[in-house]
N, C-alpha and C. Protein backbone atom coordinates (compact mmCIF):
# COMPACT_ATOMS: atom_id res chain seq x y z
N UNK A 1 128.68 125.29 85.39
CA UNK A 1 127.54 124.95 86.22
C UNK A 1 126.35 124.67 85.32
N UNK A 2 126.05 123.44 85.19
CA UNK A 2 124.97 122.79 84.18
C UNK A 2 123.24 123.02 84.92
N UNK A 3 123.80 123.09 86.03
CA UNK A 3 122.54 123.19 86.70
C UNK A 3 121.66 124.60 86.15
N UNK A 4 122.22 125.42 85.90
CA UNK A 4 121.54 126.59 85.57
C UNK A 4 121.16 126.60 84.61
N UNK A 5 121.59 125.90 83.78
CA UNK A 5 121.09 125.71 82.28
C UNK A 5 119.67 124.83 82.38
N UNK A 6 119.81 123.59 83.35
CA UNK A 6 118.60 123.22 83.73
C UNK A 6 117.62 123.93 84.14
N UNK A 7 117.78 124.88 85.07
CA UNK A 7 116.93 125.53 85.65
C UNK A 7 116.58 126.90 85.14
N UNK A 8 117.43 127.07 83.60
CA UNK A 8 116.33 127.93 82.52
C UNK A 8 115.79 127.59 81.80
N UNK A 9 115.88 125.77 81.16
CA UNK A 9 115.20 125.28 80.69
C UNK A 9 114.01 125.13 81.28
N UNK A 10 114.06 124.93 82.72
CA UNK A 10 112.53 124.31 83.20
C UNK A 10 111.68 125.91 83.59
N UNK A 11 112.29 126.83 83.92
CA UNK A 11 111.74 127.93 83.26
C UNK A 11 110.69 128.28 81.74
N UNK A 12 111.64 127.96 80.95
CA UNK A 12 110.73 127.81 79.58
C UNK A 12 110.03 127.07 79.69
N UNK A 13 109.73 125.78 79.94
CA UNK A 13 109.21 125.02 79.58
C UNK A 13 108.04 125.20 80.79
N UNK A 14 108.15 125.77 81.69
CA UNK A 14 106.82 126.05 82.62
C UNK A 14 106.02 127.57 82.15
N UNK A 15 106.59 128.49 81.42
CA UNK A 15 106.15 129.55 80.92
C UNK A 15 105.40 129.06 79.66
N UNK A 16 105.92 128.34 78.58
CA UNK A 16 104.81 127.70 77.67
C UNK A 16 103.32 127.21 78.60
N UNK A 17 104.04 126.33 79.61
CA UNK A 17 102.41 125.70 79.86
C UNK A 17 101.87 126.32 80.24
N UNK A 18 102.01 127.87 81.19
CA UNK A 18 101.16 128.61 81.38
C UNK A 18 100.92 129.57 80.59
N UNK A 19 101.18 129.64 79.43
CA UNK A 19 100.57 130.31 78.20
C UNK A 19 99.53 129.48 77.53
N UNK A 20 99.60 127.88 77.37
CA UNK A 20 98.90 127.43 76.53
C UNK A 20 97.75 127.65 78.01
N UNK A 21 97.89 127.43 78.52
CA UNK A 21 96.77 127.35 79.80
C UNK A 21 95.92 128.65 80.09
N UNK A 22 96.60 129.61 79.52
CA UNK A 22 96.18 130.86 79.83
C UNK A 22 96.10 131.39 80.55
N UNK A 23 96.55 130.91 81.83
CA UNK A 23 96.76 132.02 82.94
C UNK A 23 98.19 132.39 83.45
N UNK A 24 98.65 132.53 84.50
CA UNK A 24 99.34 133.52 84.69
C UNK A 24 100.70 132.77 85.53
N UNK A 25 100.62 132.10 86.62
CA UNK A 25 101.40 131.73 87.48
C UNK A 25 101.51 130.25 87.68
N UNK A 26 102.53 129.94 88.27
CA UNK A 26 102.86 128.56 89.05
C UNK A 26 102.65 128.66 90.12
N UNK A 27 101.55 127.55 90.96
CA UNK A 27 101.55 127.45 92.20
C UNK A 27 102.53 126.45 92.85
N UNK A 28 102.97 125.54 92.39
CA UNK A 28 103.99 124.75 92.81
C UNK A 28 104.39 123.53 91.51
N UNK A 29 106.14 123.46 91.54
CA UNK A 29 106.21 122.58 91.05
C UNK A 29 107.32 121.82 91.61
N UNK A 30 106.84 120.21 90.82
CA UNK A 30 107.67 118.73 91.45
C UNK A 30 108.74 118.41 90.42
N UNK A 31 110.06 118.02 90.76
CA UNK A 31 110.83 117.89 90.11
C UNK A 31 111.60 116.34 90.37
N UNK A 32 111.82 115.65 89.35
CA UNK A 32 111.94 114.38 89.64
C UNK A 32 113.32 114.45 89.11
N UNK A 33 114.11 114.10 90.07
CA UNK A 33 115.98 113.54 89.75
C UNK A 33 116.24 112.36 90.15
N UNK A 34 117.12 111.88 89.05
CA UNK A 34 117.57 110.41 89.34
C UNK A 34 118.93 110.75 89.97
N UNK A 35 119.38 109.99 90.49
CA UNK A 35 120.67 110.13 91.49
C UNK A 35 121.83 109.72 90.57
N UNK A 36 121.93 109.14 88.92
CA UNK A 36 122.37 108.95 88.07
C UNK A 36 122.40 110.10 87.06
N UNK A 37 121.81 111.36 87.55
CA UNK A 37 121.48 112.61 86.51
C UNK A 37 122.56 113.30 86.54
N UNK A 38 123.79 112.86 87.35
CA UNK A 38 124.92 113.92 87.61
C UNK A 38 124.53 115.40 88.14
N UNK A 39 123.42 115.95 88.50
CA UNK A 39 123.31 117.53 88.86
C UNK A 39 123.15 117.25 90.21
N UNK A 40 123.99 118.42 90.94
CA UNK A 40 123.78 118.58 92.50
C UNK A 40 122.70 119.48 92.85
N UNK A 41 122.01 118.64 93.20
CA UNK A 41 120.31 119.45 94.10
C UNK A 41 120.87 120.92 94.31
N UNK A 42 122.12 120.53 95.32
CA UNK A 42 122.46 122.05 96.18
C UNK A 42 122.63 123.33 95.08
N UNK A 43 123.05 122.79 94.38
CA UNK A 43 123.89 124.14 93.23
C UNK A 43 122.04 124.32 92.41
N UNK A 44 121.80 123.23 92.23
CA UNK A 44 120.48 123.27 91.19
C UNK A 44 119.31 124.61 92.02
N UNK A 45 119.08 124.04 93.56
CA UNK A 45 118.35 125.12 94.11
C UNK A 45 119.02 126.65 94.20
N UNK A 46 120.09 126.61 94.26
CA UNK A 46 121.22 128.11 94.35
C UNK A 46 120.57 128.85 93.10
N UNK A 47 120.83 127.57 91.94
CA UNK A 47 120.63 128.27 90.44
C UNK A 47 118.93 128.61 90.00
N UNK A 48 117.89 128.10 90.84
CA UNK A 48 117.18 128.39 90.83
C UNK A 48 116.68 129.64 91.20
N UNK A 49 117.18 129.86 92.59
CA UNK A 49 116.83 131.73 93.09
C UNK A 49 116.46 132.39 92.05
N UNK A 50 117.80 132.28 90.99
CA UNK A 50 118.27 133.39 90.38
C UNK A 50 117.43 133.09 89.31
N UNK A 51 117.13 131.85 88.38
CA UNK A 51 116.71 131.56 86.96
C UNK A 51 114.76 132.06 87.16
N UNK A 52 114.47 132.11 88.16
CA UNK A 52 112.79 132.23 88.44
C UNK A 52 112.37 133.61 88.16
N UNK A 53 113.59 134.70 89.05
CA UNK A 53 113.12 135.72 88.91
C UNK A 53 112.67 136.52 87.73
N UNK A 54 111.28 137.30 88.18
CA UNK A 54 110.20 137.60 87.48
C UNK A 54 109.79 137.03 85.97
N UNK A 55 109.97 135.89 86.55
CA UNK A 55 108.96 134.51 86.02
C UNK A 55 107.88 134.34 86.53
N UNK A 56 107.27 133.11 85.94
CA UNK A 56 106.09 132.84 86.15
C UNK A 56 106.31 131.51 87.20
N UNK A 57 107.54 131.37 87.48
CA UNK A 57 107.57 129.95 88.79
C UNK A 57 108.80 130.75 89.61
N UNK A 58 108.54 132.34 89.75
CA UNK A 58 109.36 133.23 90.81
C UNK A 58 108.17 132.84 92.33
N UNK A 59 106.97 132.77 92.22
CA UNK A 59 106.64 132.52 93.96
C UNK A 59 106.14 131.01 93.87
N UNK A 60 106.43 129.92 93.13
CA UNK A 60 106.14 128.95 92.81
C UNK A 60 106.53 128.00 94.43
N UNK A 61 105.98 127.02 94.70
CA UNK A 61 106.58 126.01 95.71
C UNK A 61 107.33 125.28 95.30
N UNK A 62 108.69 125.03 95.56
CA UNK A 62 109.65 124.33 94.52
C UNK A 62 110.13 122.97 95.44
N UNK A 63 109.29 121.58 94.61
CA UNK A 63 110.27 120.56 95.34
C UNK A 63 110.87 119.82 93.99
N UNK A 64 112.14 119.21 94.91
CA UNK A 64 112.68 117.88 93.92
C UNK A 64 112.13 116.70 94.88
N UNK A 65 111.72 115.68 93.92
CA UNK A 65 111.97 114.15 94.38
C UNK A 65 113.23 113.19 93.74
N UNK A 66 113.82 112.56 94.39
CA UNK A 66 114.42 111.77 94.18
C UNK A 66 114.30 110.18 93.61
N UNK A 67 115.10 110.19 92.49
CA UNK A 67 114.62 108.46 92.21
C UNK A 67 115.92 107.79 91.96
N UNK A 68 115.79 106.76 92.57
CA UNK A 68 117.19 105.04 92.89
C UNK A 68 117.66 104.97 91.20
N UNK A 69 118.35 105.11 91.26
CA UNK A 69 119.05 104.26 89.89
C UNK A 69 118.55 102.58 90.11
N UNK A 70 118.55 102.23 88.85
CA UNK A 70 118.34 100.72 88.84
C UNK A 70 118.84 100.53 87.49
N UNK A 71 119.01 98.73 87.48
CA UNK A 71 119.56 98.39 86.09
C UNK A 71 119.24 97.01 86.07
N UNK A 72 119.62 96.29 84.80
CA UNK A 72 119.23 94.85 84.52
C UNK A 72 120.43 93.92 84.14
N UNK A 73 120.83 93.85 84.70
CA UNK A 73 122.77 92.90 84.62
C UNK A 73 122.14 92.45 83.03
N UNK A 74 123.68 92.30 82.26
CA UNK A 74 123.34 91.68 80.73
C UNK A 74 123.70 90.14 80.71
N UNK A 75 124.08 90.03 81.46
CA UNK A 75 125.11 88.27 81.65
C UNK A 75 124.06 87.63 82.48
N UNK A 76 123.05 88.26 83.64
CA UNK A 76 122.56 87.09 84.18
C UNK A 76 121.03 87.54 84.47
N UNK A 77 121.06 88.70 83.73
CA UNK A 77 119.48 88.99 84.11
C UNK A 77 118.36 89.45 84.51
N UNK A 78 119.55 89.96 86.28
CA UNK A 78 119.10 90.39 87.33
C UNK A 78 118.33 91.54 87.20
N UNK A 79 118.08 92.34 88.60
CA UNK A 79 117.48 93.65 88.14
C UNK A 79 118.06 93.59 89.61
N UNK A 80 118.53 94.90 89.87
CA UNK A 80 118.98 95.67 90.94
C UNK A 80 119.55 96.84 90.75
N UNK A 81 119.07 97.87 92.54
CA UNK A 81 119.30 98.96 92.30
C UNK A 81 120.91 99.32 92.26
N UNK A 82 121.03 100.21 91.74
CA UNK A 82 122.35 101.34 91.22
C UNK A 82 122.26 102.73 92.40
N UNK A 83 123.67 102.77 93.34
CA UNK A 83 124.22 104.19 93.48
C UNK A 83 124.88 104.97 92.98
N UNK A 84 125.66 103.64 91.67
CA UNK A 84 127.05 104.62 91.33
C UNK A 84 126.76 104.04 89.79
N UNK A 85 126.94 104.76 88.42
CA UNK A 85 126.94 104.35 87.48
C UNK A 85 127.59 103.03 87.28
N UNK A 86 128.87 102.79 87.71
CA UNK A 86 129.69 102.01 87.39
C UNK A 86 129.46 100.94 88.44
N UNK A 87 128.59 100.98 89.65
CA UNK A 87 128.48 99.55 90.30
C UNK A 87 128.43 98.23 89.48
N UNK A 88 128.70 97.37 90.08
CA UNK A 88 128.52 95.79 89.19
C UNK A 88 127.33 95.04 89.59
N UNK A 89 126.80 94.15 88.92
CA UNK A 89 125.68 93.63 89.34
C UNK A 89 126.05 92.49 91.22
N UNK A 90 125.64 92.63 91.68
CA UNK A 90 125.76 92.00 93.30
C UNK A 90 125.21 90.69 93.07
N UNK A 91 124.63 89.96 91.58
CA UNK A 91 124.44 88.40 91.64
C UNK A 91 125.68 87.98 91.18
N UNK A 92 125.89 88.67 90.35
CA UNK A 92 127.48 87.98 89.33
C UNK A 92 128.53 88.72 89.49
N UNK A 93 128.50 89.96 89.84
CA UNK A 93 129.86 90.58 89.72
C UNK A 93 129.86 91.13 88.17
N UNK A 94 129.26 91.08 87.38
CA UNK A 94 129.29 91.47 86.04
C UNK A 94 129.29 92.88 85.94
N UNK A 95 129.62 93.81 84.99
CA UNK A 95 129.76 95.05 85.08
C UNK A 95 128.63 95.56 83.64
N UNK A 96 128.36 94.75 82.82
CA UNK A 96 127.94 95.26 81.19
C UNK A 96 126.09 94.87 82.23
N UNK A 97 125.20 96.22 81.92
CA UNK A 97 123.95 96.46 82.11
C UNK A 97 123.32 97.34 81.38
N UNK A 98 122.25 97.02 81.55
CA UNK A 98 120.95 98.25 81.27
C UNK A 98 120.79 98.68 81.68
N UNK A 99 120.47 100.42 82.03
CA UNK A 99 120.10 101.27 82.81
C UNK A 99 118.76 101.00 82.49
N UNK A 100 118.13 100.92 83.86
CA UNK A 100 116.39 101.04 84.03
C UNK A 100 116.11 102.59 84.29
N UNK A 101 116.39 102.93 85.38
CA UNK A 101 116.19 104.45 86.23
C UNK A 101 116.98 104.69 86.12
N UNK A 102 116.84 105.95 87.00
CA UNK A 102 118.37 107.05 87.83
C UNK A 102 118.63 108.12 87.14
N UNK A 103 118.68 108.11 85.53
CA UNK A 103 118.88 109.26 84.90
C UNK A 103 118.49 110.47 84.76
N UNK A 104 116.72 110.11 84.65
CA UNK A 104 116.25 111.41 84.42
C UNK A 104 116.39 112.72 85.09
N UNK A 105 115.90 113.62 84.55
CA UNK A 105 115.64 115.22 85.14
C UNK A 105 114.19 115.64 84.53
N UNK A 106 113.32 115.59 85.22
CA UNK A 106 111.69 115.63 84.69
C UNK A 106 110.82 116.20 85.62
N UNK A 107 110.11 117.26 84.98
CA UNK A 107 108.46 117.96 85.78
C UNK A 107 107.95 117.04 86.07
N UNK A 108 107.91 116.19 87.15
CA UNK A 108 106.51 115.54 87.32
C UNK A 108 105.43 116.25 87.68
N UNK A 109 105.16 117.18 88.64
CA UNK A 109 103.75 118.11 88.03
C UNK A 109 104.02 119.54 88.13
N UNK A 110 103.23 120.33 87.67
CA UNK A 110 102.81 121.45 87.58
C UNK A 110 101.90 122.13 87.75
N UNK A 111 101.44 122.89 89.16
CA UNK A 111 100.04 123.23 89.59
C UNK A 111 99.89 124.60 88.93
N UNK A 112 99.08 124.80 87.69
CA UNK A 112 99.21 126.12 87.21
C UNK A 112 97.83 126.87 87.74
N UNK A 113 98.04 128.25 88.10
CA UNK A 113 97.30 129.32 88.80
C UNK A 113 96.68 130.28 87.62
């Protein structure tokens, strides 16, 4: 379960900022997943319960947002969105692309208390 590993990383990494910040708590934080990140929300929030406690983002408001995969076909150019890594581009049928989106796993904010 990778998710938990995520969700002690983002632990650390929200306990630094409220050290360099100097105070004490998280009032809420935003979590941005690409639908290309491979982690299941469901297991990720499960693994959260547990990774917060008596932390500093244990009474925190916890959301994820979601973001579309997208990509740039290599044969013709295009740009269109992605559900599945392996979709093909829908102008050509081509399969070889650039990932634009979808991947990440990222704090987009952090309301520190």
């Amino acid at each position: 379960m990778h998710e938990l590993s995520i969700a002690l990383t983002i632990v650390e990494i929200a306990e630094e900022e409220v050290k360099k910040a100097g105070l004490t708590s998280v009032g809420k934080i935003v979590l941005e997943i690409g639908n290309l990140a491979g982690v299941e929300t469901e297991a990720l929030a499960f693994a959260w319960q547990e990774a917060v406690k008596q932390t500093v983002l244990e009474k925190a408001e916890y959301l994820v947002e979601h973001t579309t995969g997208s990509a740039r076909c290599l044969s013709c150019n295009s740009a269109f969105e992605l559900a599945f890594i392996y979709d093909c581009c829908p102008c050509c049928g081509g399969f070889r692309k650039e990932l634009l989106q979808g991947k990440e796993i990222r704090i987009k904010s952090l309301e520190i208390l």
